[in-house]
Protein backbone atom coordinates (compact mmCIF):
# COMPACT_ATOMS: atom_id res chain seq x y z
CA UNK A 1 0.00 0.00 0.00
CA UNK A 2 1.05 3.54 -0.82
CA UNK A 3 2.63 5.93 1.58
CA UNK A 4 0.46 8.77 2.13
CA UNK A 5 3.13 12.30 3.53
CA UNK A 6 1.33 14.76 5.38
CA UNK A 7 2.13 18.13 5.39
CA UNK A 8 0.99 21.93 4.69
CA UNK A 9 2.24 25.07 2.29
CA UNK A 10 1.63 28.27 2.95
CA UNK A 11 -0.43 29.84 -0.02
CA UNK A 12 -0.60 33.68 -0.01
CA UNK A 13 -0.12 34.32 3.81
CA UNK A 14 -2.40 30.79 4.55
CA UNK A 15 -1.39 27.72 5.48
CA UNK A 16 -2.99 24.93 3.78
CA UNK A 17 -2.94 21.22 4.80
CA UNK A 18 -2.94 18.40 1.92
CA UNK A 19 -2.20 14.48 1.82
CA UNK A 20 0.31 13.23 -0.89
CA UNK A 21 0.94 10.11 -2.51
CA UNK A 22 2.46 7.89 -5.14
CA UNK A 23 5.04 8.58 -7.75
CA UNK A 24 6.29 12.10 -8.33
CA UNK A 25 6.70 11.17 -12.41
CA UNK A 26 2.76 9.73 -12.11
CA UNK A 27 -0.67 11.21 -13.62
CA UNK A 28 -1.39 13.78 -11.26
CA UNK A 29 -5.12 13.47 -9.57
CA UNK A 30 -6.29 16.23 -6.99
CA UNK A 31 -9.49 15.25 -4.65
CA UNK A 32 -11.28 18.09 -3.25
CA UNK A 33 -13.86 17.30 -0.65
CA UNK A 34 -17.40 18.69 0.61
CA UNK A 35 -18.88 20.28 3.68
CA UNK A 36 -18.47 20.01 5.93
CA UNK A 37 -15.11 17.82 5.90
CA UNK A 38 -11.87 17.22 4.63
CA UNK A 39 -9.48 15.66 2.68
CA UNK A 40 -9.92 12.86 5.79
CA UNK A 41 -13.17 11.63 3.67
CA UNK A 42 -10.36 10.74 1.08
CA UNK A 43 -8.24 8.94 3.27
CA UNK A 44 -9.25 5.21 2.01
CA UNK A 45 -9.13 6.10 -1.25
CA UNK A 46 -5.85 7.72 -1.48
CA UNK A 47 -3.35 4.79 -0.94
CA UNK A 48 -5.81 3.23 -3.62
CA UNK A 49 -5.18 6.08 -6.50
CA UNK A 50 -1.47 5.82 -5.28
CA UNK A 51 -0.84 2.61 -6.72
CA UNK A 52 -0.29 4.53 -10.33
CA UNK A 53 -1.20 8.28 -9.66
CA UNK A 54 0.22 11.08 -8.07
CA UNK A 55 -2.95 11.94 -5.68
CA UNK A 56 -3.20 15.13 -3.71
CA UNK A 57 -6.07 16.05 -1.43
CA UNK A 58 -6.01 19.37 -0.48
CA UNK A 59 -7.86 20.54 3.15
CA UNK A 60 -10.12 23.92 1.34
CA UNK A 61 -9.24 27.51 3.30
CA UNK A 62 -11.51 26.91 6.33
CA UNK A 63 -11.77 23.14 6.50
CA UNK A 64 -10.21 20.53 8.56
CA UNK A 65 -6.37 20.82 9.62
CA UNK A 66 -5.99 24.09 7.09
CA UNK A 67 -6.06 27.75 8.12
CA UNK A 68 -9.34 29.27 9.19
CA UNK A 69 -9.21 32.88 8.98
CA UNK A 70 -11.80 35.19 10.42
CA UNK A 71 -14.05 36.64 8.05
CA UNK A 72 -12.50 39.80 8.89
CA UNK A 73 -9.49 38.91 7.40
CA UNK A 74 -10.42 36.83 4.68
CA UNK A 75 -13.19 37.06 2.00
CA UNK A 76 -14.70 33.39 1.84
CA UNK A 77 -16.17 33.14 -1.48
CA UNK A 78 -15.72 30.29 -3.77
CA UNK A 79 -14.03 32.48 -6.16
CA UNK A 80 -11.80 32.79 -3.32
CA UNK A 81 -11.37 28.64 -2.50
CA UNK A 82 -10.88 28.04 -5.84
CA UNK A 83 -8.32 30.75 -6.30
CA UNK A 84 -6.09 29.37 -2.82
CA UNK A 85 -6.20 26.15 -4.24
CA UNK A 86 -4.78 27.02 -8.07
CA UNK A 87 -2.34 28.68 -6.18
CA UNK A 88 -1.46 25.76 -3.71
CA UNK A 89 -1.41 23.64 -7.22
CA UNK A 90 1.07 26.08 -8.71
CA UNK A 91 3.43 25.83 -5.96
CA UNK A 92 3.26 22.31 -6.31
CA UNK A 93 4.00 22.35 -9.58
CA UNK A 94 1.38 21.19 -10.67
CA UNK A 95 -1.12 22.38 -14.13
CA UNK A 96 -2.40 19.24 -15.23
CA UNK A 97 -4.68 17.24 -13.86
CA UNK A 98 -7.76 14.92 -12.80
CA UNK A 99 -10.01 16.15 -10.66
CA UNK A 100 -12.42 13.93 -8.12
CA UNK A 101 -14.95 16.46 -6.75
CA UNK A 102 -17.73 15.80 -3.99
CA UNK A 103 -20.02 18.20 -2.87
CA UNK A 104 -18.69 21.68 -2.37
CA UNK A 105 -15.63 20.33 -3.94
CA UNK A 106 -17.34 20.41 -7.38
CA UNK A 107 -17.83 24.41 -7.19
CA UNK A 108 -14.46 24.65 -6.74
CA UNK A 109 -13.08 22.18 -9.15
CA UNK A 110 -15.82 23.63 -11.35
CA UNK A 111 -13.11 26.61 -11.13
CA UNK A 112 -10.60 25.62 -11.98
CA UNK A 113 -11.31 23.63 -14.78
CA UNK A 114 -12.69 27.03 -16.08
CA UNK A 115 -8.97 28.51 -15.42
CA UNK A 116 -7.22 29.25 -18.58
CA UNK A 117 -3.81 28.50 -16.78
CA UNK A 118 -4.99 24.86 -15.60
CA UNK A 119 -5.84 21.60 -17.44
CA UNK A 120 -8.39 19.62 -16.07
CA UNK A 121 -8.02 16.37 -18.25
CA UNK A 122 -10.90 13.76 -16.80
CA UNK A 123 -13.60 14.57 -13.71
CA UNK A 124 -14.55 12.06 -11.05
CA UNK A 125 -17.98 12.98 -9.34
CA UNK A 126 -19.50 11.34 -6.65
CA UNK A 127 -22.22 13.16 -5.63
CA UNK A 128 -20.76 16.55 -6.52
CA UNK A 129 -23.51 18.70 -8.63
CA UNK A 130 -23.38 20.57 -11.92
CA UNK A 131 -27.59 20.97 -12.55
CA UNK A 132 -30.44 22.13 -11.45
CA UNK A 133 -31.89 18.62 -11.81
CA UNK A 134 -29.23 17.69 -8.61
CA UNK A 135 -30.75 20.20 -5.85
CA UNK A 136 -33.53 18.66 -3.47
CA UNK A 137 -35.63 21.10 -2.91
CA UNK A 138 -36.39 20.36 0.81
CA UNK A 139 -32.91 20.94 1.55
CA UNK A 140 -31.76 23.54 -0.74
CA UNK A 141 -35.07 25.99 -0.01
CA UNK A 142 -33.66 27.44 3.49
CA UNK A 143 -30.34 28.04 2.30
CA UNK A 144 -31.96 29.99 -1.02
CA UNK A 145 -33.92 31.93 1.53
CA UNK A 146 -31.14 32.57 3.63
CA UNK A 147 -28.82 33.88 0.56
CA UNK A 148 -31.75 36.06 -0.99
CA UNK A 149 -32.09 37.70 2.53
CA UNK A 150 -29.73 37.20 5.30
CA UNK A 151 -31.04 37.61 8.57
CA UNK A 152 -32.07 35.89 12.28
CA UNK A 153 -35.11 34.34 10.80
CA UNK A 154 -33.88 32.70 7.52
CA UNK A 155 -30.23 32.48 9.43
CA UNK A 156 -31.88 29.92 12.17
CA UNK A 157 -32.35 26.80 9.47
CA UNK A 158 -29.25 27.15 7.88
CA UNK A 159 -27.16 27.02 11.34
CA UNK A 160 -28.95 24.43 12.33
CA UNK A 161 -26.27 22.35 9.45
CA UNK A 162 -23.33 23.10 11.64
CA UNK A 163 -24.53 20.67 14.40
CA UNK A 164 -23.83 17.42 15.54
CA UNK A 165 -27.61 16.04 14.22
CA UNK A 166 -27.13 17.27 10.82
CA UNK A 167 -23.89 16.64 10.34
CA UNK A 168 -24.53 13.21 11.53
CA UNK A 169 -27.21 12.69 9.25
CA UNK A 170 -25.28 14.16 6.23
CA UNK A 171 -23.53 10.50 6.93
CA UNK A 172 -25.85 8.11 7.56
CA UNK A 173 -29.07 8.94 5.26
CA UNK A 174 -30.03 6.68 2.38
CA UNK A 175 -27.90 3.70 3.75
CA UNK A 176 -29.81 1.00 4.69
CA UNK A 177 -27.39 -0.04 7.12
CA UNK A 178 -26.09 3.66 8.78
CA UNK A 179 -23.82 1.67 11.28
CA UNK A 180 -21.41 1.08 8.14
CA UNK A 181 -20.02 4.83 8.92
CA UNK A 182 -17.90 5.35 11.67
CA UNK A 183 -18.54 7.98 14.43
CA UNK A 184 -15.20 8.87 13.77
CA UNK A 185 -16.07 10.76 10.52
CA UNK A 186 -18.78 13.07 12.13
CA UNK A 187 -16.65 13.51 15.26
CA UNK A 188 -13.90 15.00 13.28
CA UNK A 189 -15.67 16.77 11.21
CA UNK A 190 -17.67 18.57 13.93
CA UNK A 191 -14.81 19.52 15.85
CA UNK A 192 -12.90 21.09 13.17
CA UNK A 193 -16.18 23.26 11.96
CA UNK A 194 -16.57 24.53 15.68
CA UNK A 195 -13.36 26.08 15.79
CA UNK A 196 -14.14 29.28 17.42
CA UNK A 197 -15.43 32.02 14.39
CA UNK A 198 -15.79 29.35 12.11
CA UNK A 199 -19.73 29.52 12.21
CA UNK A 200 -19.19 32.99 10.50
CA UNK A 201 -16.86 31.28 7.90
CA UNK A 202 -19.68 28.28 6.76
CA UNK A 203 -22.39 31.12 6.81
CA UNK A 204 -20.19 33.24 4.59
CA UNK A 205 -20.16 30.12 1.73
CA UNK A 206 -23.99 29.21 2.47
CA UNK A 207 -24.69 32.52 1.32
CA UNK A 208 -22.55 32.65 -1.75
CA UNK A 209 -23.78 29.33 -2.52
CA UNK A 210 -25.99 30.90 -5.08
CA UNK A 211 -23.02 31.70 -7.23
CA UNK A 212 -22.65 28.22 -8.47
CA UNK A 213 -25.98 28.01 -10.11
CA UNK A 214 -24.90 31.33 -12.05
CA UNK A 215 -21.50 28.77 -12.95
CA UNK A 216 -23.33 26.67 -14.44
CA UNK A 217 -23.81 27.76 -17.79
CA UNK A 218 -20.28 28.29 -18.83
CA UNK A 219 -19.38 25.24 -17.23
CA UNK A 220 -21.91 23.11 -19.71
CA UNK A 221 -20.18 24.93 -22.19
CA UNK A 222 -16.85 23.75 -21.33
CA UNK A 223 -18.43 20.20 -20.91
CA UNK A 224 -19.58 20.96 -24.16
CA UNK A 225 -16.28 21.84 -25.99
CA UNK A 226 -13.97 19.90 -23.76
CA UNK A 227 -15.67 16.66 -24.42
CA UNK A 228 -13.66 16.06 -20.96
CA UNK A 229 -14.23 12.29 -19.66
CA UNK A 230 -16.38 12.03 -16.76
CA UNK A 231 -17.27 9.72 -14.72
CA UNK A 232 -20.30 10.29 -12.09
CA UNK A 233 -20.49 7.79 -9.45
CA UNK A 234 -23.44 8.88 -7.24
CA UNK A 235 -25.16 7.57 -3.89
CA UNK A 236 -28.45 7.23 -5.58
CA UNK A 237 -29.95 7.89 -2.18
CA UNK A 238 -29.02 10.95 -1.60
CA UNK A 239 -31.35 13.81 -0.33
CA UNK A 240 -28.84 16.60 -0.57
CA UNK A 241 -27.98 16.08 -4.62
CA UNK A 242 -30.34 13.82 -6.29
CA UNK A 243 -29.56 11.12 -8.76
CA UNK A 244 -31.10 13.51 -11.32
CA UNK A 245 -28.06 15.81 -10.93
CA UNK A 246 -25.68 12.59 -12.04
CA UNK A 247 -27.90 11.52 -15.15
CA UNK A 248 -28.31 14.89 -16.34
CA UNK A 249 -24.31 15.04 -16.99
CA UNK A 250 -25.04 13.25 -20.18
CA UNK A 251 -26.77 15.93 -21.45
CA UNK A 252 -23.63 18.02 -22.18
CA UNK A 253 -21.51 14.64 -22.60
CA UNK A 254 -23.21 11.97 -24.05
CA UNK A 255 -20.43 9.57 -23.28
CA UNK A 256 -20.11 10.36 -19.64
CA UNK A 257 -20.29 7.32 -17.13
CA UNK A 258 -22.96 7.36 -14.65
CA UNK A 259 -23.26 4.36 -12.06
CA UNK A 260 -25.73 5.00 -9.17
CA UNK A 261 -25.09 3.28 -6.03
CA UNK A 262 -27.04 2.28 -3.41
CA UNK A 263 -25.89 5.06 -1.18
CA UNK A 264 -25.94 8.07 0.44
CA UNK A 265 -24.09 11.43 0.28
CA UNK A 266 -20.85 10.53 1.72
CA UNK A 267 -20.81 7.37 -0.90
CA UNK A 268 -16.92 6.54 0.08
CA UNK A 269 -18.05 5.50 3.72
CA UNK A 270 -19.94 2.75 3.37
CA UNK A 271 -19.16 1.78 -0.54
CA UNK A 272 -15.12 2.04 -1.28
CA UNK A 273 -14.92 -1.36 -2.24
CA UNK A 274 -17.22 -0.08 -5.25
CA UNK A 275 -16.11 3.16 -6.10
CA UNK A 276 -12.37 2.57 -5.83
CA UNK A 277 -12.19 0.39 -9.04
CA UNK A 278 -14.56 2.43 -11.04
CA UNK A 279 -12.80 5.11 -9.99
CA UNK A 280 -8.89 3.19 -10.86
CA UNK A 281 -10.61 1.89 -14.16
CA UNK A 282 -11.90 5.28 -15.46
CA UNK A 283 -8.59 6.88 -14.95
CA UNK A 284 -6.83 4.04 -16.37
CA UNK A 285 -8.62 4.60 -19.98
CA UNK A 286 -9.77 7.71 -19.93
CA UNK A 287 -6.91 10.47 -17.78
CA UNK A 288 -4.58 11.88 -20.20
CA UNK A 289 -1.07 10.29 -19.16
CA UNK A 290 1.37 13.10 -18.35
């Protein structure tokens, strides 16, 4: 099994945390996670990629064992993710790439596949959206209301995701057998989103949220002209991004590779031993070798 170094780089005055594997002379692969975690949901899959890629996984300005600057003194925006994380990429040397997005990892790998000084040569998705189709509309409503008009009242629901309950469920619904996920997952992942002023840093990206649906567009046109492999593997069960979202990829790429799983949002918990060889297979055939 691969090695997997730990370390951080300090990207314009920040210090971000990633996980590195495999050979330096490799295909390069970058996993970017979701909320409200880290590049710990990757840490199964890594060694796996390793094998034959050079896999980094990034911790995103604000998240896990990274920096987490006060609103005051940062501007958290995805704009703003996305542009830490080219940079972090650039110091690595790094400009050519898969990406394997999940949840608010898309937006950002959305980015900087958009970049004009990156190359984004094959996506993974699991559970990461791109359409419309992928929002459910009992969970996506509050946050809307909450972007459209900040405030106590539409504020309250929205909170309510940074506790243990929610976070908890993020894990464990759609699995028909929840005691597959470790408490270990939620545990860490609450702790590190309480760090003290980090409320104000999650409220900051609920509310600019919105500015991935305006994304969307030019990103079907990339699809479009790219004709960039993709490969969605979805938890089917998911009430966050539906299975819609996945299916509707092949609108835009009619040769993209959708399997849905019998799974929730957090897919890699309780289903590596399924995604791991789509995920090695698809690369295999379809990531442009360096």
């Amino acid at each position: 099994m691969a090695e997997v170094h730990h370390g951080t780089t300090t990207v314009d005055g920040h210090e971000v945390f990633h996980r590195e594997a495999g050979p330096a002379d490799a295909p390069v692969v970058v996993l970017l996670h979701g909320y409200p975690t880290s590049s710990f949901m990757y840490r199964d899959l890594i060694p796996r990629l390793a094998e034959r890629h050079r896999v980094i996984a990034p911790d995103l300005l604000g998240f896990g064992f990274s920096a987490a600057p006060p609103v005051e003194e940062f501007t958290y925006t995805f704009d703003a993710l996305a542009e830490v994380t080219a940079h972090l990429l650039a110091q690595l040397g790094v400009t050519r790439f898969a990406v394997v997005v999940q949840d608010y990892g898309a937006p950002v790998g959305w980015r900087l596949a958009l970049r004009d000084d990156l190359e984004v040569t094959a996506v993974v998705t699991q559970n990461g959206n791109a359409y419309e189709e992928g929002f459910a509309p009992g969970f996506w409503d509050p946050l809307w209301a909450y972007a459209a008009q900040p405030g106590p009242a539409t504020e309250a629901p929205v909170r309510a995701a940074l506790g243990l309950e929610a976070i908890r469920w993020q894990y464990t619904h759609g699995l028909a057998e929840p005691d597959l996920v470790s408490p270990d997952t939620w545990t860490h992942d609450l702790a590190l989103v309480s760090r003290p002023g980090n409320d104000q840093v999650q409220l900051a990206l609920f509310r600019d949220y919105v500015t991935n649906r305006a994304l969307y567009p030019h990103l079907h046109a990339w699809f479009r002209a790219r004709r960039v492999p993709l490969l969605a593997v979805w938890g089917a069960n998911d009430e966050i991004f539906l299975a819609e979202g996945a299916r509707a990829f092949r609108r835009d790429l009619p040769d993209a590779e959708v399997h849905l799983l019998d799974a929730g949002h957090f897919a890699l918990e309780s289903h590596l031993d399924q995604i791991a060889p789509l995920v090695l297979d698809f690369l295999d055939r379809r990531s442009v070798r360096p």
